[in-house]
Protein backbone atom coordinates (compact mmCIF):
# COMPACT_ATOMS: atom_id res chain seq x y z
CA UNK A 1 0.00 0.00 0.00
CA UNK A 2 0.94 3.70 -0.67
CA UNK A 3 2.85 5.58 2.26
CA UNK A 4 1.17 9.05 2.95
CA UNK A 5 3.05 11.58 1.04
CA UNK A 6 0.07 13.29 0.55
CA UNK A 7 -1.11 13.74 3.89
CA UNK A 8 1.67 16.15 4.57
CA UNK A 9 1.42 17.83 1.31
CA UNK A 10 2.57 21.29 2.75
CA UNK A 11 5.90 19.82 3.52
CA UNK A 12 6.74 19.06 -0.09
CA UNK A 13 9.04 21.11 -1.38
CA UNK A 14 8.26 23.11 -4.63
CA UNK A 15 9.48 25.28 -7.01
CA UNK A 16 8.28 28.85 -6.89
CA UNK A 17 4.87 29.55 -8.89
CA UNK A 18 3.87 25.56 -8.26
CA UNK A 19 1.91 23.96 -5.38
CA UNK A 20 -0.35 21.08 -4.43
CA UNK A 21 -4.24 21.39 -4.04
CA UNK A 22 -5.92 19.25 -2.81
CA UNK A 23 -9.44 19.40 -4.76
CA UNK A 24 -12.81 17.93 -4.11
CA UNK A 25 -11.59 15.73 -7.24
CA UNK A 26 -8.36 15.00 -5.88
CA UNK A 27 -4.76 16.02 -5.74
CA UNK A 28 -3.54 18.71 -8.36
CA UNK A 29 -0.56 20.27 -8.97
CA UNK A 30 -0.88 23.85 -10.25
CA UNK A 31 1.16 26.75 -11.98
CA UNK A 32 0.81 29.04 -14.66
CA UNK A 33 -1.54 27.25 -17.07
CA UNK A 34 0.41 29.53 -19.98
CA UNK A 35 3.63 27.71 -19.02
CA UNK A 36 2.82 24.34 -17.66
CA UNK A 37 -0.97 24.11 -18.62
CA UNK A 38 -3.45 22.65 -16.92
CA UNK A 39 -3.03 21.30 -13.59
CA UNK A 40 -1.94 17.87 -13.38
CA UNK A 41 -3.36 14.72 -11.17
CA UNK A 42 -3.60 11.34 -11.68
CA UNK A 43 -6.65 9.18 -12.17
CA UNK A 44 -7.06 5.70 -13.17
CA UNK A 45 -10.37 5.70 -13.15
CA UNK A 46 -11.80 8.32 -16.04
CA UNK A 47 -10.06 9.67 -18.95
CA UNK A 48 -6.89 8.12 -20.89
CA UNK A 49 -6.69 5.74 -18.12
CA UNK A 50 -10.30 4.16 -18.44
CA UNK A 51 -9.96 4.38 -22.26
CA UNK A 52 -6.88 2.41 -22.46
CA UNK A 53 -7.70 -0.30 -20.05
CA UNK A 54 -10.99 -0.72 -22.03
CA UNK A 55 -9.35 -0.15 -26.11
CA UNK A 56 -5.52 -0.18 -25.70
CA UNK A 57 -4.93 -3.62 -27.08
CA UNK A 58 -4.47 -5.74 -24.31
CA UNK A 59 -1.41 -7.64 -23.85
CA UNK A 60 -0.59 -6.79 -27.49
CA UNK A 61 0.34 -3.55 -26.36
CA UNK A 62 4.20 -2.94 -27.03
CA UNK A 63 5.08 -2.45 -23.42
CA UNK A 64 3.42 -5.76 -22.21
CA UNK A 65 4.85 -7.20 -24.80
CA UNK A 66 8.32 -5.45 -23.67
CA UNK A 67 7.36 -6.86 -20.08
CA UNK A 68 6.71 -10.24 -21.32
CA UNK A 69 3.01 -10.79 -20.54
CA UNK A 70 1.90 -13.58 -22.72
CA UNK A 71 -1.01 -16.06 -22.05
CA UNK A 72 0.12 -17.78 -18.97
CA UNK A 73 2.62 -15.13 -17.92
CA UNK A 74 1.98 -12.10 -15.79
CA UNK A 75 5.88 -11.48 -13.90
CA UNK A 76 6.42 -9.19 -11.18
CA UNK A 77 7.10 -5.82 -12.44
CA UNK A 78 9.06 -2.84 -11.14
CA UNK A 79 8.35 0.83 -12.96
CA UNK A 80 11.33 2.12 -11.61
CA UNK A 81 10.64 5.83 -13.05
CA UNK A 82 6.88 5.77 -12.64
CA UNK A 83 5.75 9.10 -13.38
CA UNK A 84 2.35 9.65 -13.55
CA UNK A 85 1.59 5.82 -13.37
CA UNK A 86 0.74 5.70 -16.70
CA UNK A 87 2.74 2.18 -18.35
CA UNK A 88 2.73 0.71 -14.30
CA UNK A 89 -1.09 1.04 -14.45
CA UNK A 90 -1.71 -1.37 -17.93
CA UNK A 91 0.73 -3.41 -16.86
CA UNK A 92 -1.69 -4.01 -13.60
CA UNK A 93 -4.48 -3.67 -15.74
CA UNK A 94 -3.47 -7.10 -17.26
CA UNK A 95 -2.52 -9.14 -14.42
CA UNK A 96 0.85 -7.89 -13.15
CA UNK A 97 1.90 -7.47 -9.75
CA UNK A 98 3.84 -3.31 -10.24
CA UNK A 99 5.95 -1.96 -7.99
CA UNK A 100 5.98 2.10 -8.64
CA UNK A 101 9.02 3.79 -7.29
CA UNK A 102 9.13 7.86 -8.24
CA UNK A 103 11.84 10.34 -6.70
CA UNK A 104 9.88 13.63 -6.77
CA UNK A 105 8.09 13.70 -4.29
CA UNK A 106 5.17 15.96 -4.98
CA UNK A 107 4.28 13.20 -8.43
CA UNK A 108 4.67 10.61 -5.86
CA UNK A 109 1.77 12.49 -3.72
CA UNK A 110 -0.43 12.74 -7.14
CA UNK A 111 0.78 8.87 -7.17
CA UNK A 112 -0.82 7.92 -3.80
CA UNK A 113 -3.09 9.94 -4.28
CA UNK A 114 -4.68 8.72 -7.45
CA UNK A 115 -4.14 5.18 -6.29
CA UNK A 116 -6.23 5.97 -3.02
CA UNK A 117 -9.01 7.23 -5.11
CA UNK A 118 -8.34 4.33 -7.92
CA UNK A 119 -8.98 1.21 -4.89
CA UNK A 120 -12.30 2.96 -4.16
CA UNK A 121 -13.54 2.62 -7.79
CA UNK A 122 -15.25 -0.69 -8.36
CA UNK A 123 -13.73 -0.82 -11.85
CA UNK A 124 -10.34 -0.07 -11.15
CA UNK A 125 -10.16 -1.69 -7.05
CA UNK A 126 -8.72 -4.54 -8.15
CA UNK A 127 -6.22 -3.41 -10.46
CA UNK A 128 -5.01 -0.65 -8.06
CA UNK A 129 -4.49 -3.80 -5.16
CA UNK A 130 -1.59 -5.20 -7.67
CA UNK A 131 -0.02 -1.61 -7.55
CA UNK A 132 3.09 -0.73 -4.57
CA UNK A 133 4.03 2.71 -4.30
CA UNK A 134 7.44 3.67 -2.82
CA UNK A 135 9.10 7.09 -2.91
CA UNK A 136 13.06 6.90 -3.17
CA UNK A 137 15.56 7.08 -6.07
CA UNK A 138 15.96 4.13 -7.90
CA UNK A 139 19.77 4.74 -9.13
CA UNK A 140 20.54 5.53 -5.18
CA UNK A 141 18.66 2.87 -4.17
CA UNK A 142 16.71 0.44 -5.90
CA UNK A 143 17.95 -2.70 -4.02
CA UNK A 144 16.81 -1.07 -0.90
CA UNK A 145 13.51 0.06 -2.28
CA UNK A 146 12.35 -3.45 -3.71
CA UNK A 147 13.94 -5.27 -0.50
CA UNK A 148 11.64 -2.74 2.33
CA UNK A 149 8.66 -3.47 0.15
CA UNK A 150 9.17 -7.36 0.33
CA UNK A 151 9.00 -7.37 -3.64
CA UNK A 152 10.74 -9.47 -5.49
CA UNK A 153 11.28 -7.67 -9.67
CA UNK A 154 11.43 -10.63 -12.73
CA UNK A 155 11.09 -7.49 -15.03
CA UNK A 156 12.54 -3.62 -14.19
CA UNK A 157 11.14 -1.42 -16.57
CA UNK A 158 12.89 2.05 -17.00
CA UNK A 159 11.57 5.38 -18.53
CA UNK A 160 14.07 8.08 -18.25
CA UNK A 161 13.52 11.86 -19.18
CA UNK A 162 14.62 12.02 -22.44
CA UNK A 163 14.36 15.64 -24.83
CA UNK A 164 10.94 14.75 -26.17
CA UNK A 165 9.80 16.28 -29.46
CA UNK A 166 6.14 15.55 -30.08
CA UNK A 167 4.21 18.60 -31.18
CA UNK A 168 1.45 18.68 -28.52
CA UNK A 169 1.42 21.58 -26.70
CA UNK A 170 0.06 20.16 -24.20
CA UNK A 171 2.45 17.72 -23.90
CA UNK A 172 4.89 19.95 -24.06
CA UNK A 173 3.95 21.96 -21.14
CA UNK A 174 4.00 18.70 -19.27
CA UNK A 175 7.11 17.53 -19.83
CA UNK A 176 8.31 21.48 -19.21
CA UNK A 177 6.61 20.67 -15.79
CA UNK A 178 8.48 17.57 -15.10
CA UNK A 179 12.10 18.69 -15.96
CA UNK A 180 10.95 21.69 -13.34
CA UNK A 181 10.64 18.84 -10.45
CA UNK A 182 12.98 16.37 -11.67
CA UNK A 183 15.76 17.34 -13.75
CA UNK A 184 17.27 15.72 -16.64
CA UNK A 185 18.10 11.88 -16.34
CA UNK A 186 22.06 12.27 -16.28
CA UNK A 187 21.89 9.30 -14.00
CA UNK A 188 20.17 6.75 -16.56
CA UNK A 189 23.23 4.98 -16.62
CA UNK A 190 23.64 4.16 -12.93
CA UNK A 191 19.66 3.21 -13.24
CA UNK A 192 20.01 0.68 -15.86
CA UNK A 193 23.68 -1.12 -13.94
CA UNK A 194 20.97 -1.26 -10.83
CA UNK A 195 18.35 -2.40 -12.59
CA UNK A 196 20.20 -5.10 -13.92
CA UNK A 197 21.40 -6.56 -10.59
CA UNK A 198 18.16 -6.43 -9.51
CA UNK A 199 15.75 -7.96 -11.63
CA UNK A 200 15.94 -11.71 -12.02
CA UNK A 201 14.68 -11.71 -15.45
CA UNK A 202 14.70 -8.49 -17.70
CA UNK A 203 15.37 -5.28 -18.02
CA UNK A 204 13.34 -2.73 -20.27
CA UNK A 205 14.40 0.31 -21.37
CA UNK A 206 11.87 2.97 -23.01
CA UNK A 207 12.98 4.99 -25.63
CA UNK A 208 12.54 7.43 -28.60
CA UNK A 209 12.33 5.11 -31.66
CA UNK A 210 15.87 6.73 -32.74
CA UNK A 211 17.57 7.87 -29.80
CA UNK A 212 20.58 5.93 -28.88
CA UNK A 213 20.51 2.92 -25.81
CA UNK A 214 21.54 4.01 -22.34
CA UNK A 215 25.42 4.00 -22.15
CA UNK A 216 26.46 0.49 -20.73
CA UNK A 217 25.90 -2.80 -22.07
CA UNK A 218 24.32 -3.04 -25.45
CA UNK A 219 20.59 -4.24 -25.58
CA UNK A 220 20.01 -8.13 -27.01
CA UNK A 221 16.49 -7.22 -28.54
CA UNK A 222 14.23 -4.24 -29.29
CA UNK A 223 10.96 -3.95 -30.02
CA UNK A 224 9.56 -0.54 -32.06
CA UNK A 225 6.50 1.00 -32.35
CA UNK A 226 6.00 4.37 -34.44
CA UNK A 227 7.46 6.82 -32.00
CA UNK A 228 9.09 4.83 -29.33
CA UNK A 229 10.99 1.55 -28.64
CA UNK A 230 12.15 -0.94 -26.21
CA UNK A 231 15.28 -2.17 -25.91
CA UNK A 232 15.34 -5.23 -23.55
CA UNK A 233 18.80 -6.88 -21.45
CA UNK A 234 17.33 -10.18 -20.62
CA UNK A 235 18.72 -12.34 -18.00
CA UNK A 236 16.49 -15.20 -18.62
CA UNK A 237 13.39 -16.38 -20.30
CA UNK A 238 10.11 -16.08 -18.40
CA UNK A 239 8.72 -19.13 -18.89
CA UNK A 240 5.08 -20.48 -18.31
């Protein structure tokens, strides 16, 4: 279960011109909409979420597919960079067991919170019971992380901020927003040597379809979809 980051949201350090609300719908964090547009939360149970547990494709989406869930096959999963939840949620969604670990802690907050609101749903309760939320730095300390929340990672999956260049605005102003809390990824490295002494099984790697690997040992497989890819370090099969 989620610690409570956001019951001591006033404690969260912020930079100036951002803060957390917390909103008859939930936990938001606002700024200037002209800068980092509208303010930002997390729900699993309306929106994108709902409409991609119901129409994404299943386990034919690339990043289950990355994760190796296959008919008979649904491995423990840590989303070492979760974010907004976004990949850690469909992977749940379709029968895995995630682990979400996220540095800043203000999107950790929106994390917790989203997930509190998610286990009250009736449609999303049981996905949001296969979901762990713990707040740390995974290239300080994964090993720690995944060993205090008794969770034990076939498959690490890894996102790191990369210079995005889709034409969304909106998008955009999001990713403006999380380079404002987080920072570039100058660490990936580190991440991915962790990440592979952790996970028994795999480790995948999210990319921009042409951006380079992660410096560090070259990737056996990729997979590619139209604007991003995977590239996968596998350890072992995960068999039926």
């Amino acid at each position: 279960m989620p610690s409570d980051l956001e019951s001591d949201i006033n404690n969260i350090a912020l930079p100036a011109g951002l803060r957390l609300i917390q909103g008859d719908e939930g936990l938001a964090l606002v700024g200037d909409e002209d800068r980092y547009g509208k303010p930002l939360s997390v729900d699993f149970t309306a929106g994108k979420a709902a409409h991609r547990r119901r129409f994404g494709g299943g386990r034919g989406q690339l990043v289950a597919k990355a994760c190796g869930l296959s008919k008979g096959v649904s491995p423990s999963i840590v989303d070492a960079t979760a974010g907004l939840g976004r990949d850690a949620f469909v992977l749940a969604s379709l029968g895995a067991q995630v682990l979400l670990i996220e540095r800043v802690a203000a999107i950790a907050a929106l994390l917790e919170d989203g997930l509190k609101r998610a286990l009250k749903h009736s449609e999303t309760a049981d996905i949001a019971a296969r979901m762990m939320l713990a707040h740390g730095d995974a290239a300080q300390s994964l090993a720690q992380l995944v060993a205090s929340a008794c969770f034990t990672p076939q498959v690490i999956h890894l996102d790191p901020m990369f210079p995005h260049r889709e034409k969304s605005a909106l998008v955009k102003k999001e990713m403006r927003l999380f380079r404002e809390l987080a920072g570039d990824d100058n660490d990936a490295p580190r991440l991915l040597e962790a990440a592979l002494d952790v996970a028994t099984h795999r480790v995948v790697v999210k990319r921009p379809r042409k951006a380079p690997p992660i410096a560090g040992p070259a990737p056996q497989h990729t997979l590619e979809g139209k604007t991003s890819r995977y590239d996968l370090y596998v350890h072992r099969s995960l068999v039926r």
